[in-house]
PDB file of N, CA and C in Angstrom:
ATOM      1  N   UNK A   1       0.840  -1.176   0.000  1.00  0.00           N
ATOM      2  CA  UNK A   1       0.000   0.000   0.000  1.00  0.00           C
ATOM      3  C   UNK A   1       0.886   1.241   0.000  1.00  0.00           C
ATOM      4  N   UNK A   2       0.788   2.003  -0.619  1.00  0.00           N
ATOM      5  CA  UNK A   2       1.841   2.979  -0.986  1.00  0.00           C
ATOM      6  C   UNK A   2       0.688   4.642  -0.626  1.00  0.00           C
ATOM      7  N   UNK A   3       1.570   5.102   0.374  1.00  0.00           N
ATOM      8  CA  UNK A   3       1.598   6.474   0.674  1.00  0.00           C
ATOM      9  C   UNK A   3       0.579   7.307  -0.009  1.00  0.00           C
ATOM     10  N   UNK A   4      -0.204   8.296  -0.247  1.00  0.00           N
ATOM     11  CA  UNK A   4      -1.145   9.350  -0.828  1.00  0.00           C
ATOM     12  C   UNK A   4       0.064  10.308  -0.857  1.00  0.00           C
ATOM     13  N   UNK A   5      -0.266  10.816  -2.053  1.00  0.00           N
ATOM     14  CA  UNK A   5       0.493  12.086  -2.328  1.00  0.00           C
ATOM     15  C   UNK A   5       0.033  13.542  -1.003  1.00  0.00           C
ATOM     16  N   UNK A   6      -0.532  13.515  -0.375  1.00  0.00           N
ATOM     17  CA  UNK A   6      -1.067  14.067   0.281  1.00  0.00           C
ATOM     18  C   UNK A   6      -0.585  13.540   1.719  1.00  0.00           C
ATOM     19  N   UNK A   7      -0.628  12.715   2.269  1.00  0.00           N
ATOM     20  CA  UNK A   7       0.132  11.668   2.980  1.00  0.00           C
ATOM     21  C   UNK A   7       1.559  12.493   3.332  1.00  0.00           C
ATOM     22  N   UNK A   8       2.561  12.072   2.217  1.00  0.00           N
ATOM     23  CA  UNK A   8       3.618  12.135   2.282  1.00  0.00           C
ATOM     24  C   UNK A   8       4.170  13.866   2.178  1.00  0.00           C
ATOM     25  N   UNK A   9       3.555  14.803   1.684  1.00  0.00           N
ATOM     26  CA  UNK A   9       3.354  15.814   1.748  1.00  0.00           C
ATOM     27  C   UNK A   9       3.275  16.342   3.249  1.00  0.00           C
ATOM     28  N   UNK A  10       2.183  15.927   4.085  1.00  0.00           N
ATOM     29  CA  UNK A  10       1.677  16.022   5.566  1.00  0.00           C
ATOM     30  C   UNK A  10       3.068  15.674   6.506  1.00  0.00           C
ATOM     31  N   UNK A  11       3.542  14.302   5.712  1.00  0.00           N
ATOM     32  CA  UNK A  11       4.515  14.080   6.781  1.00  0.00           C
ATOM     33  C   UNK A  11       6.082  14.435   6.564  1.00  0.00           C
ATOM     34  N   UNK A  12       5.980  15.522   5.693  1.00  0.00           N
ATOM     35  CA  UNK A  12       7.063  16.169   5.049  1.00  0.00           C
ATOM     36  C   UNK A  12       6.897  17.411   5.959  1.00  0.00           C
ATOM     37  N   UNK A  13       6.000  17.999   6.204  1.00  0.00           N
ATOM     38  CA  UNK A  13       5.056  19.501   6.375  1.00  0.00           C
ATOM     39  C   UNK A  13       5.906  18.977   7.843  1.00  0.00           C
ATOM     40  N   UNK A  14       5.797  18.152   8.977  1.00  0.00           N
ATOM     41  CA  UNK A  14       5.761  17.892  10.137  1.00  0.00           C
ATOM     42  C   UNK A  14       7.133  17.788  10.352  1.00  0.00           C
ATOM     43  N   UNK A  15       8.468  17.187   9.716  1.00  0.00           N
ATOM     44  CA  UNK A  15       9.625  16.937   9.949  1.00  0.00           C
ATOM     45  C   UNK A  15      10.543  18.229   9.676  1.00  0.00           C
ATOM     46  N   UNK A  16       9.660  19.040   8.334  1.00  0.00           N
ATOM     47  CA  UNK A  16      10.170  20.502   8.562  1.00  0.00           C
ATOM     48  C   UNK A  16       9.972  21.396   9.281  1.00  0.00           C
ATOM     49  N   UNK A  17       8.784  21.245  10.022  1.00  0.00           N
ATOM     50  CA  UNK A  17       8.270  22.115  11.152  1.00  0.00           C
ATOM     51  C   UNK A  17       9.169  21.662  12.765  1.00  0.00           C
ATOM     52  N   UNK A  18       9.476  20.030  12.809  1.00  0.00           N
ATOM     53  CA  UNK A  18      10.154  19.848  13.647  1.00  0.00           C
ATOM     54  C   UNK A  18      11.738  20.182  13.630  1.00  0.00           C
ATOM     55  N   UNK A  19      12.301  20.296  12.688  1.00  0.00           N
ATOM     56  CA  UNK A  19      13.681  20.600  12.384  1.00  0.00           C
ATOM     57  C   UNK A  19      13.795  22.198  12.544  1.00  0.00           C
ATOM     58  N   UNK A  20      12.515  23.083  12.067  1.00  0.00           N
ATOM     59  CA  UNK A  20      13.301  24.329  12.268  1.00  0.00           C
ATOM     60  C   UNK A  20      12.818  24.676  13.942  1.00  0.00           C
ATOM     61  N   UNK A  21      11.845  23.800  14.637  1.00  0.00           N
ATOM     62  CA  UNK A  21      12.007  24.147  15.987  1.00  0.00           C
ATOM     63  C   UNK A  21      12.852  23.486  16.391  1.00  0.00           C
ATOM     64  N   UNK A  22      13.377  22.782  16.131  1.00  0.00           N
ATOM     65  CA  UNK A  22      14.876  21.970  16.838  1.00  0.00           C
ATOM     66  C   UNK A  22      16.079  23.299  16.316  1.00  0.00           C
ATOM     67  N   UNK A  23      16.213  23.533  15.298  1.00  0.00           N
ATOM     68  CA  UNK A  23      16.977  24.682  15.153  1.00  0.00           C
ATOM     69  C   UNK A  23      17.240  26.049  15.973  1.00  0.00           C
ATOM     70  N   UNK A  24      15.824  26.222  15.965  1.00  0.00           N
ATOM     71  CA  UNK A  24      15.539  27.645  17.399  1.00  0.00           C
ATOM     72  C   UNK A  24      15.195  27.036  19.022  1.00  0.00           C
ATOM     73  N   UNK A  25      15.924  25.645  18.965  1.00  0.00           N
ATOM     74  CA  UNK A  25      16.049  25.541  20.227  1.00  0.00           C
ATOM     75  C   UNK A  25      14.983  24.810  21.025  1.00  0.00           C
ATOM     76  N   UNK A  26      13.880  24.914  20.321  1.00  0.00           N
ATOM     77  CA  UNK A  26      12.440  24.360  21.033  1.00  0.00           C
ATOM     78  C   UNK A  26      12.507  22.821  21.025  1.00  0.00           C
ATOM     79  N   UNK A  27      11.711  22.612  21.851  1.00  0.00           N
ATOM     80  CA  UNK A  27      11.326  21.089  22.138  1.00  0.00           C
ATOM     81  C   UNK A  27      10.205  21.047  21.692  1.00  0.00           C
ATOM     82  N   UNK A  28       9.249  21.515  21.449  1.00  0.00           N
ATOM     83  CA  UNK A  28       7.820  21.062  20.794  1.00  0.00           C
ATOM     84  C   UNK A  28       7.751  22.048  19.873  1.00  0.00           C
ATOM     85  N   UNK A  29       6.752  21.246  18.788  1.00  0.00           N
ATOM     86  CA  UNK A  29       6.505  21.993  17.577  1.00  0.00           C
ATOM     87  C   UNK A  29       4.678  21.935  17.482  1.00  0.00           C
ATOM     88  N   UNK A  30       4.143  23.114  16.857  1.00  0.00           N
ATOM     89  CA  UNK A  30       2.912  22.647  15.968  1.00  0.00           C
ATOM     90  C   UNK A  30       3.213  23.249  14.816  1.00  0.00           C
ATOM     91  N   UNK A  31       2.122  22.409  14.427  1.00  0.00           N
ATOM     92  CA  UNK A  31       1.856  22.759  12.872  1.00  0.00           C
ATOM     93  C   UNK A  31       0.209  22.914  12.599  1.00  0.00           C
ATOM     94  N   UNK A  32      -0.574  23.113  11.913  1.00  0.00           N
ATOM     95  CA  UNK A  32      -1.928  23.772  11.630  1.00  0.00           C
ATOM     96  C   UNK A  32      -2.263  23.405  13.019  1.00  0.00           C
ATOM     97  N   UNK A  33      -1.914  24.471  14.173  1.00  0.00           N
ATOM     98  CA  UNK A  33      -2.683  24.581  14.991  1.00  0.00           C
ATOM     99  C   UNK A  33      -2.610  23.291  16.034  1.00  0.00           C
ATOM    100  N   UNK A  34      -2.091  22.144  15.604  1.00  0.00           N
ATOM    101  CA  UNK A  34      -1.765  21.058  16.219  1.00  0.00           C
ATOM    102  C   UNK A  34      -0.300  20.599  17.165  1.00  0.00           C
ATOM    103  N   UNK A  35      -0.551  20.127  18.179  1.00  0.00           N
ATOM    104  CA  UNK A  35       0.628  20.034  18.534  1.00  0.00           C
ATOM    105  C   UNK A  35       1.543  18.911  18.596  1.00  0.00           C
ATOM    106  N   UNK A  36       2.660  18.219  17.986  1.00  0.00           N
ATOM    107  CA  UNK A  36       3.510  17.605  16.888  1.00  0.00           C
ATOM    108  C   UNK A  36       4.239  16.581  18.404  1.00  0.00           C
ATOM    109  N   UNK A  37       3.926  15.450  18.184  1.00  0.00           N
ATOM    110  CA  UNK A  37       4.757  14.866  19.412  1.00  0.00           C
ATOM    111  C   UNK A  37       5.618  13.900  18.673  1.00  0.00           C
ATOM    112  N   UNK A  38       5.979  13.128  19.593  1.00  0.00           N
ATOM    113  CA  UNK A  38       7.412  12.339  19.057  1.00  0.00           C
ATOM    114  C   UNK A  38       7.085  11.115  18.434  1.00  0.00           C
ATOM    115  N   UNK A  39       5.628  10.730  18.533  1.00  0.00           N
ATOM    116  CA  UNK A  39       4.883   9.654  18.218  1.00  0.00           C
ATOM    117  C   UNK A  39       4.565  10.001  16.589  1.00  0.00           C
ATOM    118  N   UNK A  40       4.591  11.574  16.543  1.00  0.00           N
ATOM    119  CA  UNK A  40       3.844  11.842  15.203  1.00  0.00           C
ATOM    120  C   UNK A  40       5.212  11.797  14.253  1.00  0.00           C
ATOM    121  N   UNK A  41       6.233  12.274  15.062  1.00  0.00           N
ATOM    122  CA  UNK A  41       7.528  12.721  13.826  1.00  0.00           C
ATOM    123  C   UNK A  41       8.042  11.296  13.807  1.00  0.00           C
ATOM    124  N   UNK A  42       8.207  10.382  14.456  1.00  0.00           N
ATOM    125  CA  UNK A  42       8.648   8.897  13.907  1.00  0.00           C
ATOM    126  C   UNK A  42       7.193   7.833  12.438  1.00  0.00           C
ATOM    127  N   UNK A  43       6.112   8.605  13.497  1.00  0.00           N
ATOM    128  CA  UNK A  43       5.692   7.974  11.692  1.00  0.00           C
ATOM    129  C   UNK A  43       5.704   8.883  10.657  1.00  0.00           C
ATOM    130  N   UNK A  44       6.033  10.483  10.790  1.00  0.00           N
ATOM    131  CA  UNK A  44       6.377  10.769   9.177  1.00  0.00           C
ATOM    132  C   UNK A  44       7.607  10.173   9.176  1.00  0.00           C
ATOM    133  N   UNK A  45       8.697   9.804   9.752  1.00  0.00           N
ATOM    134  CA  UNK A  45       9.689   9.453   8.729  1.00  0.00           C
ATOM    135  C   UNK A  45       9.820   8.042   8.537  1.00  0.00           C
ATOM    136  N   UNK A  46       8.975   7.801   8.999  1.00  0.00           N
ATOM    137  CA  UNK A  46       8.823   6.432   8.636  1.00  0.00           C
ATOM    138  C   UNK A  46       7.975   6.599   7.183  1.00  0.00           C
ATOM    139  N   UNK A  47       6.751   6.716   7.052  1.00  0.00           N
ATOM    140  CA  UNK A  47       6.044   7.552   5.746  1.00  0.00           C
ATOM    141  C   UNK A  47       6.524   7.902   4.735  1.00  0.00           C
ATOM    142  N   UNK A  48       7.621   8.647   4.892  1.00  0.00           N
ATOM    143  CA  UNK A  48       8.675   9.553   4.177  1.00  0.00           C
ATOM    144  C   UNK A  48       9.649   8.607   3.257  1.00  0.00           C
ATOM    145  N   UNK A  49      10.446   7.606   4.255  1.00  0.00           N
ATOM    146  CA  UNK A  49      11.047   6.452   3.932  1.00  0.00           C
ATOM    147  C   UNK A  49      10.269   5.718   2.911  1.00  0.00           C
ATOM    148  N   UNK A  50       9.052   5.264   3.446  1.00  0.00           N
ATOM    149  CA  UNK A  50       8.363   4.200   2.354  1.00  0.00           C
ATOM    150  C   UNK A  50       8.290   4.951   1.008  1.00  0.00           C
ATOM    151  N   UNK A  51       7.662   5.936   0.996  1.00  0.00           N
ATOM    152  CA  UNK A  51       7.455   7.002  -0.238  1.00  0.00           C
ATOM    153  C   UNK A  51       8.798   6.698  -1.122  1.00  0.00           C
ATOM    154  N   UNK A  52       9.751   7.465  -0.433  1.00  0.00           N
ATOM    155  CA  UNK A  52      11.201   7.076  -1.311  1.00  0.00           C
ATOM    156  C   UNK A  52      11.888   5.456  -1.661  1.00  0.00           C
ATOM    157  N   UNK A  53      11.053   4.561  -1.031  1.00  0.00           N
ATOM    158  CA  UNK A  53      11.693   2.902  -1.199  1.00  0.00           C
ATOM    159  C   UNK A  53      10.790   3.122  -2.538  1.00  0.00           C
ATOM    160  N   UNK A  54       9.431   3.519  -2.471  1.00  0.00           N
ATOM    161  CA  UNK A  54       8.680   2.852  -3.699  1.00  0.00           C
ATOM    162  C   UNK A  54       8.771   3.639  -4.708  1.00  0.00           C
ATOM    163  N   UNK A  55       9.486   4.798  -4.777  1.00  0.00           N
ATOM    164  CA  UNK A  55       9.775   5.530  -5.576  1.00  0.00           C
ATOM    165  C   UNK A  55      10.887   5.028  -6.361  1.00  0.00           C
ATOM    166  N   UNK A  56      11.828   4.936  -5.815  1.00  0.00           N
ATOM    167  CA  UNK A  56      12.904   4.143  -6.607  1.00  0.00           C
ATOM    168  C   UNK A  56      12.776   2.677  -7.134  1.00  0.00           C
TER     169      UNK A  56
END
């Protein structure tokens, strides 16, 4: 079962939102209003990963 373009997008949206608050220092991030835990950023990159296995 392969990822929604929309999907992988979402969990793209979340690992950049967590990286530039890891950049300015923060420990928590949101994104639309939501707040981004550690449960959420291991399945985008997990998400992220599959996207790029089935891509290639």
């Amino acid at each position: 079962m392969s990822p929604t373009e929309a999907e992988v997008d979402k969990a793209n949206r979340i690992l950049a939102a967590m990286a530039e608050a890891e950049a300015a220092g923060k420990g928590a991030v949101s994104l639309d209003g939501r707040l981004i835990d550690y449960a959420s950023i291991r399945q985008a990159e997990v998400l992220v990963e599959k996207a790029r296995q089935i891509a290639a």
